[in-house]
C-alpha atoms as a PDB file:
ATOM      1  CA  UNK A   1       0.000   0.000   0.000  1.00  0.00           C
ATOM      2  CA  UNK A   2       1.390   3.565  -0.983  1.00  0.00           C
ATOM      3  CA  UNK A   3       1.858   6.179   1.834  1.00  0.00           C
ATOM      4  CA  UNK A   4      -1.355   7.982   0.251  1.00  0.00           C
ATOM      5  CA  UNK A   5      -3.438   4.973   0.087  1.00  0.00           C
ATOM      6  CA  UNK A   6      -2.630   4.353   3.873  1.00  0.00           C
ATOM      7  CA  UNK A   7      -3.140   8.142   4.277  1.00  0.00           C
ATOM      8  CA  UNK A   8      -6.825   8.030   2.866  1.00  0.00           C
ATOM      9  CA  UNK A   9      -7.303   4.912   4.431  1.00  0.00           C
ATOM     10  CA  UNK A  10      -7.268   6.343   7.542  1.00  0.00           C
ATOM     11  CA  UNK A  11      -9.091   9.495   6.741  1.00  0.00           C
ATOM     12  CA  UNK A  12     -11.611   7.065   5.517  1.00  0.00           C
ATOM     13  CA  UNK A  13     -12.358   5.455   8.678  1.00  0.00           C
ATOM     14  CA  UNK A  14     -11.673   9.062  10.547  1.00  0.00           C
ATOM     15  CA  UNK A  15     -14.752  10.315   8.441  1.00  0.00           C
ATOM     16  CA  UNK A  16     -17.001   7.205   8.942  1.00  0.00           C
ATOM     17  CA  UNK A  17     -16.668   7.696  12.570  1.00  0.00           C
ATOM     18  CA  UNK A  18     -17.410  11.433  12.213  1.00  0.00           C
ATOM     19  CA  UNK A  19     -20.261  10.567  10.096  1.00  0.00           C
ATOM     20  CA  UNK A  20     -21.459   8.214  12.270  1.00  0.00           C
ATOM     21  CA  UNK A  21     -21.559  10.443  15.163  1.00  0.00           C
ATOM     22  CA  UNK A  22     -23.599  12.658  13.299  1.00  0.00           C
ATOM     23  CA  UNK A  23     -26.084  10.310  12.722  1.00  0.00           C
ATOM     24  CA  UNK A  24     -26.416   9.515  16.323  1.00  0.00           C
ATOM     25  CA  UNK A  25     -26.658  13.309  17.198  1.00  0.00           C
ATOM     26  CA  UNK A  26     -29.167  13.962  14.426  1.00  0.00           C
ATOM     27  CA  UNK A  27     -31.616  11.330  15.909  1.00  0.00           C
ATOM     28  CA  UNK A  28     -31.022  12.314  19.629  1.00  0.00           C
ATOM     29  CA  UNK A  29     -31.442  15.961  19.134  1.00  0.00           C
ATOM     30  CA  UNK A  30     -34.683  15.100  17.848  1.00  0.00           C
ATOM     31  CA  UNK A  31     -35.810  13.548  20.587  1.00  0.00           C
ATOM     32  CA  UNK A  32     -34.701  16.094  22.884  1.00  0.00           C
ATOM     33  CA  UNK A  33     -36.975  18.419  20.897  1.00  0.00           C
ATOM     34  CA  UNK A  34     -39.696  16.025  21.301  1.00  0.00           C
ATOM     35  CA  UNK A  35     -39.639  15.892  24.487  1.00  0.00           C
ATOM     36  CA  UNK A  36     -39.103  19.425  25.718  1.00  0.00           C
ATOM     37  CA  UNK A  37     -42.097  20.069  22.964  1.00  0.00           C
ATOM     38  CA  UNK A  38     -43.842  17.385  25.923  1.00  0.00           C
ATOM     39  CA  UNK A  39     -42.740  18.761  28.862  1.00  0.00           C
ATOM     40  CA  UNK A  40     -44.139  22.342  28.094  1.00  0.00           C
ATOM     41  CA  UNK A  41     -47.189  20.959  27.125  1.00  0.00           C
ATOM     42  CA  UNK A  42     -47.647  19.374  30.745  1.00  0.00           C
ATOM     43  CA  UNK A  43     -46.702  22.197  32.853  1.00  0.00           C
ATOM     44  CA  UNK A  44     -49.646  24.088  30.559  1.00  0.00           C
ATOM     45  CA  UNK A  45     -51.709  20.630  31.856  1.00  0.00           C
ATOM     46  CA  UNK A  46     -50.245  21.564  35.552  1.00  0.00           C
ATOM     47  CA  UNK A  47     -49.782  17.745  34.918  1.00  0.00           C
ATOM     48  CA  UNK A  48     -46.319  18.190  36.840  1.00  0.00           C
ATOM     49  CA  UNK A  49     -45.015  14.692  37.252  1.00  0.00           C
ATOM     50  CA  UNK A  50     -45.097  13.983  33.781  1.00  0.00           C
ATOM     51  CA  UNK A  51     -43.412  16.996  33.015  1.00  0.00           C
ATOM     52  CA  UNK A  52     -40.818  16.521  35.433  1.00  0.00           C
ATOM     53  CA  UNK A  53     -40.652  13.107  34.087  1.00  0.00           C
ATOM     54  CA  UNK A  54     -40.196  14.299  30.409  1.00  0.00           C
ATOM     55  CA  UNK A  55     -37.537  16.771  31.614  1.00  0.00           C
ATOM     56  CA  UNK A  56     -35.401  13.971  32.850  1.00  0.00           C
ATOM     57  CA  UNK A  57     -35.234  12.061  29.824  1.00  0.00           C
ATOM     58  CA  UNK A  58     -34.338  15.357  27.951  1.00  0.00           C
ATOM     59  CA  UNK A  59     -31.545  16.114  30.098  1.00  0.00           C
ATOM     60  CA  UNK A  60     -30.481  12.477  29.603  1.00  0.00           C
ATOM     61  CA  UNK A  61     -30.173  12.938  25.674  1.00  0.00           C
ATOM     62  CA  UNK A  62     -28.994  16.536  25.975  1.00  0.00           C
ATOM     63  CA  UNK A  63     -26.063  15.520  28.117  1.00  0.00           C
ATOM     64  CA  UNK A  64     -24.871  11.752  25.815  1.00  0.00           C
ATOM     65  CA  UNK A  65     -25.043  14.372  22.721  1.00  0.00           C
ATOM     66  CA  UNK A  66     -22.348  15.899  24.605  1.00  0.00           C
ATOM     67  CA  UNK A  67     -20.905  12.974  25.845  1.00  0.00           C
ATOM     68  CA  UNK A  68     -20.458  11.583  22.322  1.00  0.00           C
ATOM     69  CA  UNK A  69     -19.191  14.512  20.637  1.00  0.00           C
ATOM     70  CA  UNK A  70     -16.427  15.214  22.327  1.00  0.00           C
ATOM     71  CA  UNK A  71     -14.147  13.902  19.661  1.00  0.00           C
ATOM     72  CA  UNK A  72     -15.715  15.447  17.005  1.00  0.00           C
ATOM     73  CA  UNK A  73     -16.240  19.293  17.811  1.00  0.00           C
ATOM     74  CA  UNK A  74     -16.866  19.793  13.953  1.00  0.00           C
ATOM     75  CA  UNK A  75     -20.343  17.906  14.213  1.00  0.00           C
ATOM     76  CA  UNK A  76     -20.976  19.161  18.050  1.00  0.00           C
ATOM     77  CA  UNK A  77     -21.460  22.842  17.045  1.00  0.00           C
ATOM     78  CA  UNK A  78     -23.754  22.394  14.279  1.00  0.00           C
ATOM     79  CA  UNK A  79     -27.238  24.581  14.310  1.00  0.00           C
ATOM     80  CA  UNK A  80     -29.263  21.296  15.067  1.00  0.00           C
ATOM     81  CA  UNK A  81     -27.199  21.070  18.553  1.00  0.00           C
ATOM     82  CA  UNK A  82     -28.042  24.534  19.357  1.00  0.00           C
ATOM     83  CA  UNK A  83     -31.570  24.083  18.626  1.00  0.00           C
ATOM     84  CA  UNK A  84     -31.764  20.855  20.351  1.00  0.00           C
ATOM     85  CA  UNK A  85     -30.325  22.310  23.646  1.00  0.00           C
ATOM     86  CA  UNK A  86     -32.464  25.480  23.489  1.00  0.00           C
ATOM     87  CA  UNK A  87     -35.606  23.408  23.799  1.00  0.00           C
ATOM     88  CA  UNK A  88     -34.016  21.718  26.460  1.00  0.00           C
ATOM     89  CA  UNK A  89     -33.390  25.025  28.079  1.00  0.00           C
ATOM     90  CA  UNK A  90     -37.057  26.573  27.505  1.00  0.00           C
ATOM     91  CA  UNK A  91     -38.563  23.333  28.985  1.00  0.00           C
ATOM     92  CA  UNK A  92     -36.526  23.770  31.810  1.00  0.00           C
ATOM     93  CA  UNK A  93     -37.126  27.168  32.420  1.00  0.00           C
ATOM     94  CA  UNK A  94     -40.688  26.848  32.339  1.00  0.00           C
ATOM     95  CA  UNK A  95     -40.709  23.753  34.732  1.00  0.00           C
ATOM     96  CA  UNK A  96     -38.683  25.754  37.248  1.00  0.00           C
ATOM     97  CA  UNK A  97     -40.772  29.244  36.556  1.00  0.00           C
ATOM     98  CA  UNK A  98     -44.257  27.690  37.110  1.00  0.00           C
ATOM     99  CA  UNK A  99     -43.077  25.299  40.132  1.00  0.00           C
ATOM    100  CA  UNK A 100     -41.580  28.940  41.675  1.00  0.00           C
ATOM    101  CA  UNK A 101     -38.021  27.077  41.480  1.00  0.00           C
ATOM    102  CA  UNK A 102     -34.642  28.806  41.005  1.00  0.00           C
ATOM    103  CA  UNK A 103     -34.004  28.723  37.152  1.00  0.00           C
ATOM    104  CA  UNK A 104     -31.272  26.237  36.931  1.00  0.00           C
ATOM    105  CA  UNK A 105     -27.808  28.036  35.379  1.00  0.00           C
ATOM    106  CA  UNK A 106     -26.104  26.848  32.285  1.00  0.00           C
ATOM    107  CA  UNK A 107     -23.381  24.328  34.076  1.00  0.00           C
ATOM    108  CA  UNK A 108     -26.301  22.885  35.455  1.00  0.00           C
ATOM    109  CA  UNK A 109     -28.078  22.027  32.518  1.00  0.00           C
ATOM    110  CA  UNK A 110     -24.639  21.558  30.749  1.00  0.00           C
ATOM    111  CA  UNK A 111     -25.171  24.026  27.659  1.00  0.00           C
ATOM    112  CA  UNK A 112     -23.671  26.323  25.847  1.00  0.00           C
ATOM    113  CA  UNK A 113     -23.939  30.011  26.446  1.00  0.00           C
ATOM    114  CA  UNK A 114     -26.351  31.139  23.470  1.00  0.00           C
ATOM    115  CA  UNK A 115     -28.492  27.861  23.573  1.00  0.00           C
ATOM    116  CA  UNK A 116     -28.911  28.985  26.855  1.00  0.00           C
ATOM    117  CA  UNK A 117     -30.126  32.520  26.675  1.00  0.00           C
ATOM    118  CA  UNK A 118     -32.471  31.755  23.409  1.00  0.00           C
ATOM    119  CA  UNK A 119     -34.546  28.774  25.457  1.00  0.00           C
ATOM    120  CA  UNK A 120     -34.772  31.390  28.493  1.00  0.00           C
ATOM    121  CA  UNK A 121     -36.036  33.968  25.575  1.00  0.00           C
ATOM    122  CA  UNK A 122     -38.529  31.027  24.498  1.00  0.00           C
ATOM    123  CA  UNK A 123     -39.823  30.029  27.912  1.00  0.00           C
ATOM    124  CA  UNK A 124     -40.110  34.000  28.886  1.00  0.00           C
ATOM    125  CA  UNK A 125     -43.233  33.718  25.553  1.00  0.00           C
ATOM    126  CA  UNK A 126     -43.904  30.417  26.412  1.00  0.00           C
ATOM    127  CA  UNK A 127     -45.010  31.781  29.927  1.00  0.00           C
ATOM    128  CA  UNK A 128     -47.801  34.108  28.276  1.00  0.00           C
ATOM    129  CA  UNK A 129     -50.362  31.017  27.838  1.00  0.00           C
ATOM    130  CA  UNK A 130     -49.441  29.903  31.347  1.00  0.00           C
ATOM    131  CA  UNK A 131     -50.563  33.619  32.901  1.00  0.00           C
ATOM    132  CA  UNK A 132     -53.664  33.690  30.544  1.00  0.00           C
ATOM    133  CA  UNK A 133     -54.730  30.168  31.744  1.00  0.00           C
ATOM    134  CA  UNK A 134     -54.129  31.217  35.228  1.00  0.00           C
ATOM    135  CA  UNK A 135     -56.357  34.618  34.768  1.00  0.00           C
ATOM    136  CA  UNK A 136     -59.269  32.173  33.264  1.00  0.00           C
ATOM    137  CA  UNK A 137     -59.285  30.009  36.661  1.00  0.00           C
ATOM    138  CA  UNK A 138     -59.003  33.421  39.015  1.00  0.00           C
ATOM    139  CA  UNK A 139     -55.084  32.959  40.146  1.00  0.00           C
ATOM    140  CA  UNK A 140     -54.372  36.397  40.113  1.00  0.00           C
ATOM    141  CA  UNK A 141     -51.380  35.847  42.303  1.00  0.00           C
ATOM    142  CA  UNK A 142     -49.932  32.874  40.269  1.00  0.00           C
ATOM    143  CA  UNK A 143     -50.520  34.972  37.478  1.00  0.00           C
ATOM    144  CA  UNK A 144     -48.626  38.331  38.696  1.00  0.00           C
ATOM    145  CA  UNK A 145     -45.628  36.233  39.801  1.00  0.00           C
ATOM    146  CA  UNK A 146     -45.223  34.515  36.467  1.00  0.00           C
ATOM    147  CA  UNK A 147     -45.101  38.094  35.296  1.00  0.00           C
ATOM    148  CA  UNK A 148     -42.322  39.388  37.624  1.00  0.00           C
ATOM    149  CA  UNK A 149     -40.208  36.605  36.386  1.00  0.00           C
ATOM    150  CA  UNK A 150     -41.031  37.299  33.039  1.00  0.00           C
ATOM    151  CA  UNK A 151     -40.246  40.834  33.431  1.00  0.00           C
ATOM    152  CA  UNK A 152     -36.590  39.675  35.263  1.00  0.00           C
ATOM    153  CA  UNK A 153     -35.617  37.628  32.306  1.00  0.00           C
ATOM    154  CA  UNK A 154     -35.892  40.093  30.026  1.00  0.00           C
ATOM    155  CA  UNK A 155     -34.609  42.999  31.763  1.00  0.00           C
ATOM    156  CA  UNK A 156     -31.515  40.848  32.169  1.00  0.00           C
ATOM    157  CA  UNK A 157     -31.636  39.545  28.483  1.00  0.00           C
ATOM    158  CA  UNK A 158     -31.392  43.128  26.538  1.00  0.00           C
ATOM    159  CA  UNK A 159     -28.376  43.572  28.253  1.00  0.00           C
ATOM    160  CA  UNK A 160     -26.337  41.403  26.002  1.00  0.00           C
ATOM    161  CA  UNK A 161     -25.418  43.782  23.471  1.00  0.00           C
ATOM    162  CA  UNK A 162     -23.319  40.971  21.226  1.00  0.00           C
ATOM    163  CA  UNK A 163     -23.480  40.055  17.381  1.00  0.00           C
ATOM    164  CA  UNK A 164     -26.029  37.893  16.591  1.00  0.00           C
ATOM    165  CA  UNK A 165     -23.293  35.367  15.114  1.00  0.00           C
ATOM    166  CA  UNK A 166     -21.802  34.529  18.666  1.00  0.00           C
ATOM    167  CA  UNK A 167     -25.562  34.867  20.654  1.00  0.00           C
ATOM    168  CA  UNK A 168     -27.613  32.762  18.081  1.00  0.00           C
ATOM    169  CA  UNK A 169     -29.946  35.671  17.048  1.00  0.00           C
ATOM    170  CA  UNK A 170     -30.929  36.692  20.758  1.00  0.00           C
ATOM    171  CA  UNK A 171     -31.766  40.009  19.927  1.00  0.00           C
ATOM    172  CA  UNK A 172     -34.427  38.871  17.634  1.00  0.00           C
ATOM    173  CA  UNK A 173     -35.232  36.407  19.985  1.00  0.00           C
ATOM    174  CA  UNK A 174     -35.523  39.221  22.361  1.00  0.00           C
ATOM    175  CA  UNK A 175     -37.275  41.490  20.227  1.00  0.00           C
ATOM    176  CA  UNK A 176     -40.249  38.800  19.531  1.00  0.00           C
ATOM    177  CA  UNK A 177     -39.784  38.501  23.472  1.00  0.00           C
ATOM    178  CA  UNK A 178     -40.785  41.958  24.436  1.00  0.00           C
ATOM    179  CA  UNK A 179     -43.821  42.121  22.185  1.00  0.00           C
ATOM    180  CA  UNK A 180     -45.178  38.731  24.209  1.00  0.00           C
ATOM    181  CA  UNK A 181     -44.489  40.748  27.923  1.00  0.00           C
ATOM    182  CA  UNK A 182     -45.605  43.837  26.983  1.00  0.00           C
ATOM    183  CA  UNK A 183     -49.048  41.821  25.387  1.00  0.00           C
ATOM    184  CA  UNK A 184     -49.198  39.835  28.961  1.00  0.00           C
ATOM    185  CA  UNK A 185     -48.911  42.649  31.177  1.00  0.00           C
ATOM    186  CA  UNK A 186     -51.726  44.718  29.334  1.00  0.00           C
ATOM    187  CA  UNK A 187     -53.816  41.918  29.706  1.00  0.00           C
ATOM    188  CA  UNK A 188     -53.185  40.989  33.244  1.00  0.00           C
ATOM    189  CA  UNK A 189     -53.816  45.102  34.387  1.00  0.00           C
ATOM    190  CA  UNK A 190     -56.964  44.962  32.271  1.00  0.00           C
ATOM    191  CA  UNK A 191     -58.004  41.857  33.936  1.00  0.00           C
ATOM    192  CA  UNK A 192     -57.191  42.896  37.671  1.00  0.00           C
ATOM    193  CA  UNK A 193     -58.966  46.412  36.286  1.00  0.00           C
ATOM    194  CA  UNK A 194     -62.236  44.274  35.867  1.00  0.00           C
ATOM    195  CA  UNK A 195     -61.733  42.157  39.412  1.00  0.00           C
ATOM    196  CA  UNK A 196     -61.180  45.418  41.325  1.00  0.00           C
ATOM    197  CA  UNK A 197     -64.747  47.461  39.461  1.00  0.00           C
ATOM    198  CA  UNK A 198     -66.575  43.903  39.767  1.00  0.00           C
ATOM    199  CA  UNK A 199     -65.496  44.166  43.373  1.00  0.00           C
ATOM    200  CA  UNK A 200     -66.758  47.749  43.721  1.00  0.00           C
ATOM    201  CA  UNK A 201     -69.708  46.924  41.870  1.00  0.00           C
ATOM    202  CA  UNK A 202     -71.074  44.340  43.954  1.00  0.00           C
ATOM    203  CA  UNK A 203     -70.276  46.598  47.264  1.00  0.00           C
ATOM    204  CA  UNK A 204     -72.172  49.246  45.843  1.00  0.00           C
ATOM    205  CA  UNK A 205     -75.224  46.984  45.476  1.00  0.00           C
ATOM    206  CA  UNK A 206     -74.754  45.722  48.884  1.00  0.00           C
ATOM    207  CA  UNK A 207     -74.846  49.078  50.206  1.00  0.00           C
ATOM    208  CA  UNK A 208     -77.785  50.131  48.466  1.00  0.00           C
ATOM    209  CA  UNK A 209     -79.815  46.736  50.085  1.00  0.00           C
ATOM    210  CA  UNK A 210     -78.808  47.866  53.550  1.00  0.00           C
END
């Protein structure tokens, strides 16, 4: 065998391998994204134990993604391992924001930096339908704290004043963020705005039947 046949021999098998990997991460990323997509949709249910369940399996595949690319950096920081992780981020977010939990940091969660500000981004919107549903059932309080936390993570957001090529497009992200809070909060005065004239209303009438 010539010295280049030996060289792309080994290339050969370096690629496969690389390949390979990519297959793997493909498939798993996928499933994280599936099951974040799951978890949100049972904290909406307030079906917590099945979100917390969910959660656990996407931190599983979130972290052996890691695990197995390790050797091959070139597939590790392709868009579809951002994505992947950013679900996992917003799904954890949310689980921690509606059980009125610390928000776990990125070391915890073992992500990278921009993943981890776009899926706090996502689960700031994301937490719009939760105050809504909580105005419809009369959990005004549950409903004004979600708000304050939304409020937090943005606040803290628009301070990272970066290119969108190292954040991952936050400031879009952020952007499309702002619109959601600003929508929330008019709703949730308006709504508290009704309680408190309801209230008055129906003190008035008592007064009047004394």
């Amino acid at each position: 065998m010539s010295s280049f046949e030996q060289i792309a021999a080994d290339l050969r098998l370096s690629i496969e391998a690389t390949n390979l990997a990519r297959e793997f991460a493909l498939r798993d990323c996928r499933e994280v994204i599936r099951l974040a997509s799951r978890t949100i949709r049972a904290v909406h249910r307030e079906e917590f134990a099945e979100a917390e369940h969910m959660l656990g399996e996407a931190r599983a595949k979130t972290h052996g993604v890691k695990a197995q690319l390790v050797t091959h950096p070139e597939v590790y920081h392709a868009g579809y391992i951002h994505d992947s992780q950013k679900e996992y981020v917003e799904a954890a977010a949310m689980v921690a924001i509606v059980r009125d939990r610390r928000i776990p940091d990125p070391s915890e969660l073992d992500v990278e930096p921009a993943a981890y500000l776009n899926g706090l981004a996502e689960a700031g919107s994301e937490c719009r339908r939760y105050v809504l549903d909580r105005l419809r059932a009369g959990e005004f309080e549950v409903a004004d704290r979600v708000l304050a936390v939304m409020d937090e993570i943005y606040y803290e957001l628009i301070t990272f004043d970066f290119p969108d090529a190292i954040t991952g497009g936050l400031r879009r992200t952020t952007d499309a963020f702002r619109a959601v809070l600003e929508r929330t909060r008019g709703d949730l005065t308006l709504t508290f705005q009704q309680q408190q004239l309801q209230k008055a209303l129906e003190a008035a009438q008592k007064s009047s039947e004394i």
